[in-house]
Protein backbone atom coordinates (compact mmCIF):
# COMPACT_ATOMS: atom_id res chain seq x y z
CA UNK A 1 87.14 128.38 146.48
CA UNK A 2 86.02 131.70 144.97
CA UNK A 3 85.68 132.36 141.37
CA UNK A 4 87.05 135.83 139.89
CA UNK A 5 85.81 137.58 136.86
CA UNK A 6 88.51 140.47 135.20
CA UNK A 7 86.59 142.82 133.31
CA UNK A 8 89.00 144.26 130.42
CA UNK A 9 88.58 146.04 127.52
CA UNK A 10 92.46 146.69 126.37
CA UNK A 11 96.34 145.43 126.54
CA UNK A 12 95.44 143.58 129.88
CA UNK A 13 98.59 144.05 131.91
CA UNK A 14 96.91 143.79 135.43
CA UNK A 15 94.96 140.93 133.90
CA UNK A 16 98.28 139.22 133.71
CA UNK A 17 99.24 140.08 136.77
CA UNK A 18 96.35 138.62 138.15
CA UNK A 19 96.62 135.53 135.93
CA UNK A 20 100.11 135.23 137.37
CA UNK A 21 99.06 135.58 141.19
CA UNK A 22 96.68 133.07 141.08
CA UNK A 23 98.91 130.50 139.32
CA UNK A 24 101.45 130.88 141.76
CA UNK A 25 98.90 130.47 144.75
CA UNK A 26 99.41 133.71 146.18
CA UNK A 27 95.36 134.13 145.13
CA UNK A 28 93.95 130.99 146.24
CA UNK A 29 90.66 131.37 143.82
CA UNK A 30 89.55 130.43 140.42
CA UNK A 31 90.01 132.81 137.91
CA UNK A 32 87.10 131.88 135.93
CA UNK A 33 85.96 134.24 133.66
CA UNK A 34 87.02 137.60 131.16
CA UNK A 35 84.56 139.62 130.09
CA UNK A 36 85.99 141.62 127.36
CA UNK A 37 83.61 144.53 125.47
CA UNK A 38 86.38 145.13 122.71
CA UNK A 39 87.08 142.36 120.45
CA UNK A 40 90.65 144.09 119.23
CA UNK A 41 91.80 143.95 122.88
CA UNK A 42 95.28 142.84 123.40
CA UNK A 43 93.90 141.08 126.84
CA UNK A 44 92.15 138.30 124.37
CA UNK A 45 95.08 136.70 123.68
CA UNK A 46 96.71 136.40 127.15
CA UNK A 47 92.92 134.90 128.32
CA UNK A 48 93.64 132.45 125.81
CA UNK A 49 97.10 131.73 126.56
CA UNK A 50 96.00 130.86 129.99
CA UNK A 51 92.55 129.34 129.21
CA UNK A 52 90.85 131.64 130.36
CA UNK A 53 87.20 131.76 129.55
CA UNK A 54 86.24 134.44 127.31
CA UNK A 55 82.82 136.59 127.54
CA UNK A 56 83.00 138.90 124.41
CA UNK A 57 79.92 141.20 126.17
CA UNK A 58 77.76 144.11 124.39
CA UNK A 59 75.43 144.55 127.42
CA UNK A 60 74.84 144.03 130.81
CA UNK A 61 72.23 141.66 130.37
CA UNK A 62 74.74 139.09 129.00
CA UNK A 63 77.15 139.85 131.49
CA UNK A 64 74.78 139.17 134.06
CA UNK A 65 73.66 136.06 132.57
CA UNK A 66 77.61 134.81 132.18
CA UNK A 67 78.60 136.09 135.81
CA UNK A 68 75.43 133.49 137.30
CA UNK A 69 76.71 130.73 135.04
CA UNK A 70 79.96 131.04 136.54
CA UNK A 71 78.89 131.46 139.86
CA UNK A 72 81.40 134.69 140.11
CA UNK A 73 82.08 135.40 143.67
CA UNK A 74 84.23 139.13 142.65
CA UNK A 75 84.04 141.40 139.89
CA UNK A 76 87.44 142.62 139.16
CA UNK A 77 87.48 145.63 136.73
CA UNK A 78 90.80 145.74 135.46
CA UNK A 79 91.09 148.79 132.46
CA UNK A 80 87.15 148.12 131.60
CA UNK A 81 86.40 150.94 129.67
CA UNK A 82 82.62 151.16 130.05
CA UNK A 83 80.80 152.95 132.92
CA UNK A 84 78.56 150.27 134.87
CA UNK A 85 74.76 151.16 135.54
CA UNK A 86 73.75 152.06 139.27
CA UNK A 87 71.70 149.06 138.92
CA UNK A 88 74.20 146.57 138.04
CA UNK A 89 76.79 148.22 140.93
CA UNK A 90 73.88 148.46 143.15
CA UNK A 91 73.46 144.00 142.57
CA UNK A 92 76.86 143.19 143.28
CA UNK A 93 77.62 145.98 145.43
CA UNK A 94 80.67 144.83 147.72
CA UNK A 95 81.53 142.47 144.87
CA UNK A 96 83.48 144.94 142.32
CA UNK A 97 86.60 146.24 142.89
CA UNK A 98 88.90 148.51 140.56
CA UNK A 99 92.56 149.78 140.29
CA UNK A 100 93.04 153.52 139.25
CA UNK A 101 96.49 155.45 138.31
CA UNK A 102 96.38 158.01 140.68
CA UNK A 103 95.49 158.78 144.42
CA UNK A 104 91.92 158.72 144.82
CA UNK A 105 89.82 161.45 145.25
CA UNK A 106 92.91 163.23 142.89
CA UNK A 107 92.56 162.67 139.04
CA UNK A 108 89.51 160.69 138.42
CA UNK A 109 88.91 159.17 134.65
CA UNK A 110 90.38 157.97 132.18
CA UNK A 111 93.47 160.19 131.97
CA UNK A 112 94.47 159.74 135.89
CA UNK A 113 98.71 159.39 135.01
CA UNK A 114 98.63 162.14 132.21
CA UNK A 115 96.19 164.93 134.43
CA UNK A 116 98.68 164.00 137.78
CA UNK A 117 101.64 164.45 135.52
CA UNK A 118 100.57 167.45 133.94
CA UNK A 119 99.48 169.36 136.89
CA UNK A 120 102.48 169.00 138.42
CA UNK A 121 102.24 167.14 141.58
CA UNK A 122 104.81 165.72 143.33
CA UNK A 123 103.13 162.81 144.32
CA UNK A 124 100.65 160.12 142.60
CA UNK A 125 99.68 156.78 143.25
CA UNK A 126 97.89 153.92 142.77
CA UNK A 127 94.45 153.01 144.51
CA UNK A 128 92.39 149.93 144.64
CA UNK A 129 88.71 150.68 145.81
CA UNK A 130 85.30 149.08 145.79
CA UNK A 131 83.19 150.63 143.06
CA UNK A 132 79.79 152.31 143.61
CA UNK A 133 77.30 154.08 141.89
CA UNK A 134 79.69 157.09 141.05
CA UNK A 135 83.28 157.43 138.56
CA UNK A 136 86.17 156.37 140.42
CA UNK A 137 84.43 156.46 143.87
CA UNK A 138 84.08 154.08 146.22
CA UNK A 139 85.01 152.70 149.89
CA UNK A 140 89.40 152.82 149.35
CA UNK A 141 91.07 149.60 149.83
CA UNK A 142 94.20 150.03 149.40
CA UNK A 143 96.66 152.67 147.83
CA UNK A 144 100.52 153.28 147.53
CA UNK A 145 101.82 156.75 146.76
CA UNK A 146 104.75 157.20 143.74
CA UNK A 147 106.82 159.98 143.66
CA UNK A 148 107.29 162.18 140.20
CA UNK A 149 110.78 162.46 139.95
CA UNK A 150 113.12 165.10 138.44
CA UNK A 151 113.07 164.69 134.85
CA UNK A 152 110.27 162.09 135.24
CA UNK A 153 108.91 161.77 131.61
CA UNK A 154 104.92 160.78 131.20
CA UNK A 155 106.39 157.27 129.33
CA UNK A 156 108.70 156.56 132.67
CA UNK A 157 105.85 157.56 135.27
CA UNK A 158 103.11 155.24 133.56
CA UNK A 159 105.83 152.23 133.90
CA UNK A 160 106.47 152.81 137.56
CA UNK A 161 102.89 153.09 138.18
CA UNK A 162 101.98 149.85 136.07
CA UNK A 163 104.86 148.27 138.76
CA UNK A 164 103.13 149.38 141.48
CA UNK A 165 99.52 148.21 140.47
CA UNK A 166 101.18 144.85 139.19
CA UNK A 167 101.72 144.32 143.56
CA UNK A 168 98.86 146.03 144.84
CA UNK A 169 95.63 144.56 142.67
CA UNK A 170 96.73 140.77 143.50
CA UNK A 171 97.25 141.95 147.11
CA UNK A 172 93.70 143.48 147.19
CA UNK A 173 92.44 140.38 145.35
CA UNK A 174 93.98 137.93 148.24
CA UNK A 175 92.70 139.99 151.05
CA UNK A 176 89.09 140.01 149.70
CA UNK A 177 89.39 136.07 149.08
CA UNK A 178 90.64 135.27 152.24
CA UNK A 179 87.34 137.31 153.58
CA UNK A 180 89.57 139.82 155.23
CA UNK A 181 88.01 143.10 153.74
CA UNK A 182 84.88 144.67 155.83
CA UNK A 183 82.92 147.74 154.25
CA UNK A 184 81.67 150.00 157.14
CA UNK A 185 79.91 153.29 155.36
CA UNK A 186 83.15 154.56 153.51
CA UNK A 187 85.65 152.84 154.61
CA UNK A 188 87.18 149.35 154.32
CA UNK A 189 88.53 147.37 157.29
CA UNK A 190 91.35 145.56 156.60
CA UNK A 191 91.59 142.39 159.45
């Protein structure tokens, strides 16, 4: 059975989720490890809750060191707020996935539901990709479009898209531990 690491760093909704899917068997791995860089994070308390080991990181190195110790088959980033080096993507390349609010290429960082919203687009989304060396880049896994709706507020739109990623991280999770997700150059094969 593989063993899953969430990386964190705030309120930990899709952490949840993911603690959910797994206790349910619809992910049929261990969920082994949090690695947390934020010792105020709401996350903390729902690792606890579901005994969850905690890593309360400052630096790579000790990530490293707990991600060997728990013999971590996937790196799930999960609202981490801290950019990972090349080198650490580079060792576990094909081993780290992330969720972002918004379709991918469209409305990278940290403000992917507010810059969608306030540009005006019709459309959004949610996307689930492997990470690489570069910010919200990487080989697309899966995504699911949302619509912005007449009279959509910024407060209704971030709940809809929380929904959506609620559904599509566990699904991404399952197909990568069930060894159906291939990486050829930029794109993922789904089998």
């Amino acid at each position: 059975m593989k063993n899953i690491a969430v990386f964190a760093s705030g309120r930990g909704t899709n952490f949840a989720a993911i603690v959910k899917a797994v206790k349910n068997g619809r992910i049929k791995a261990n969920l082994s490890l949090l690695v947390c860089d934020n010792s105020k994070a709401g996350v903390l308390s729902k690792a606890k809750k579901a005994k969850i080991k905690i890593a309360l990181v400052k630096n790579e190195s000790m990530i490293i060191r707990y991600l060997k110790e728990n013999k971590i088959d996937l790196i799930v980033l999960a609202g981490f707020m801290r950019l990972l080096s090349p080198g650490f993507v580079r060792r576990y390349y094909g081993r780290i996935i992330n969720i972002h609010p918004s379709l991918l290429p469209s409305f990278k960082g940290a403000e992917g539901i507010k810059d969608a919203f306030s540009y005006g687009v019709k459309f959004t989304g949610v996307t689930v990709h492997f990470v690489d060396e570069l910010m919200d880049h990487g080989p697309i896994i899966l995504q699911q479009a949302i619509k912005i709706g007449e009279g959509q507020t910024i407060g209704s739109l971030e709940k809809k898209i929380h929904k959506v990623e609620h559904k599509l991280y566990p699904e991404a999770i399952r197909l990568f531990v069930e060894g159906r997700l291939k990486i050829a150059g930029r794109k993922v094969k789904i089998r």
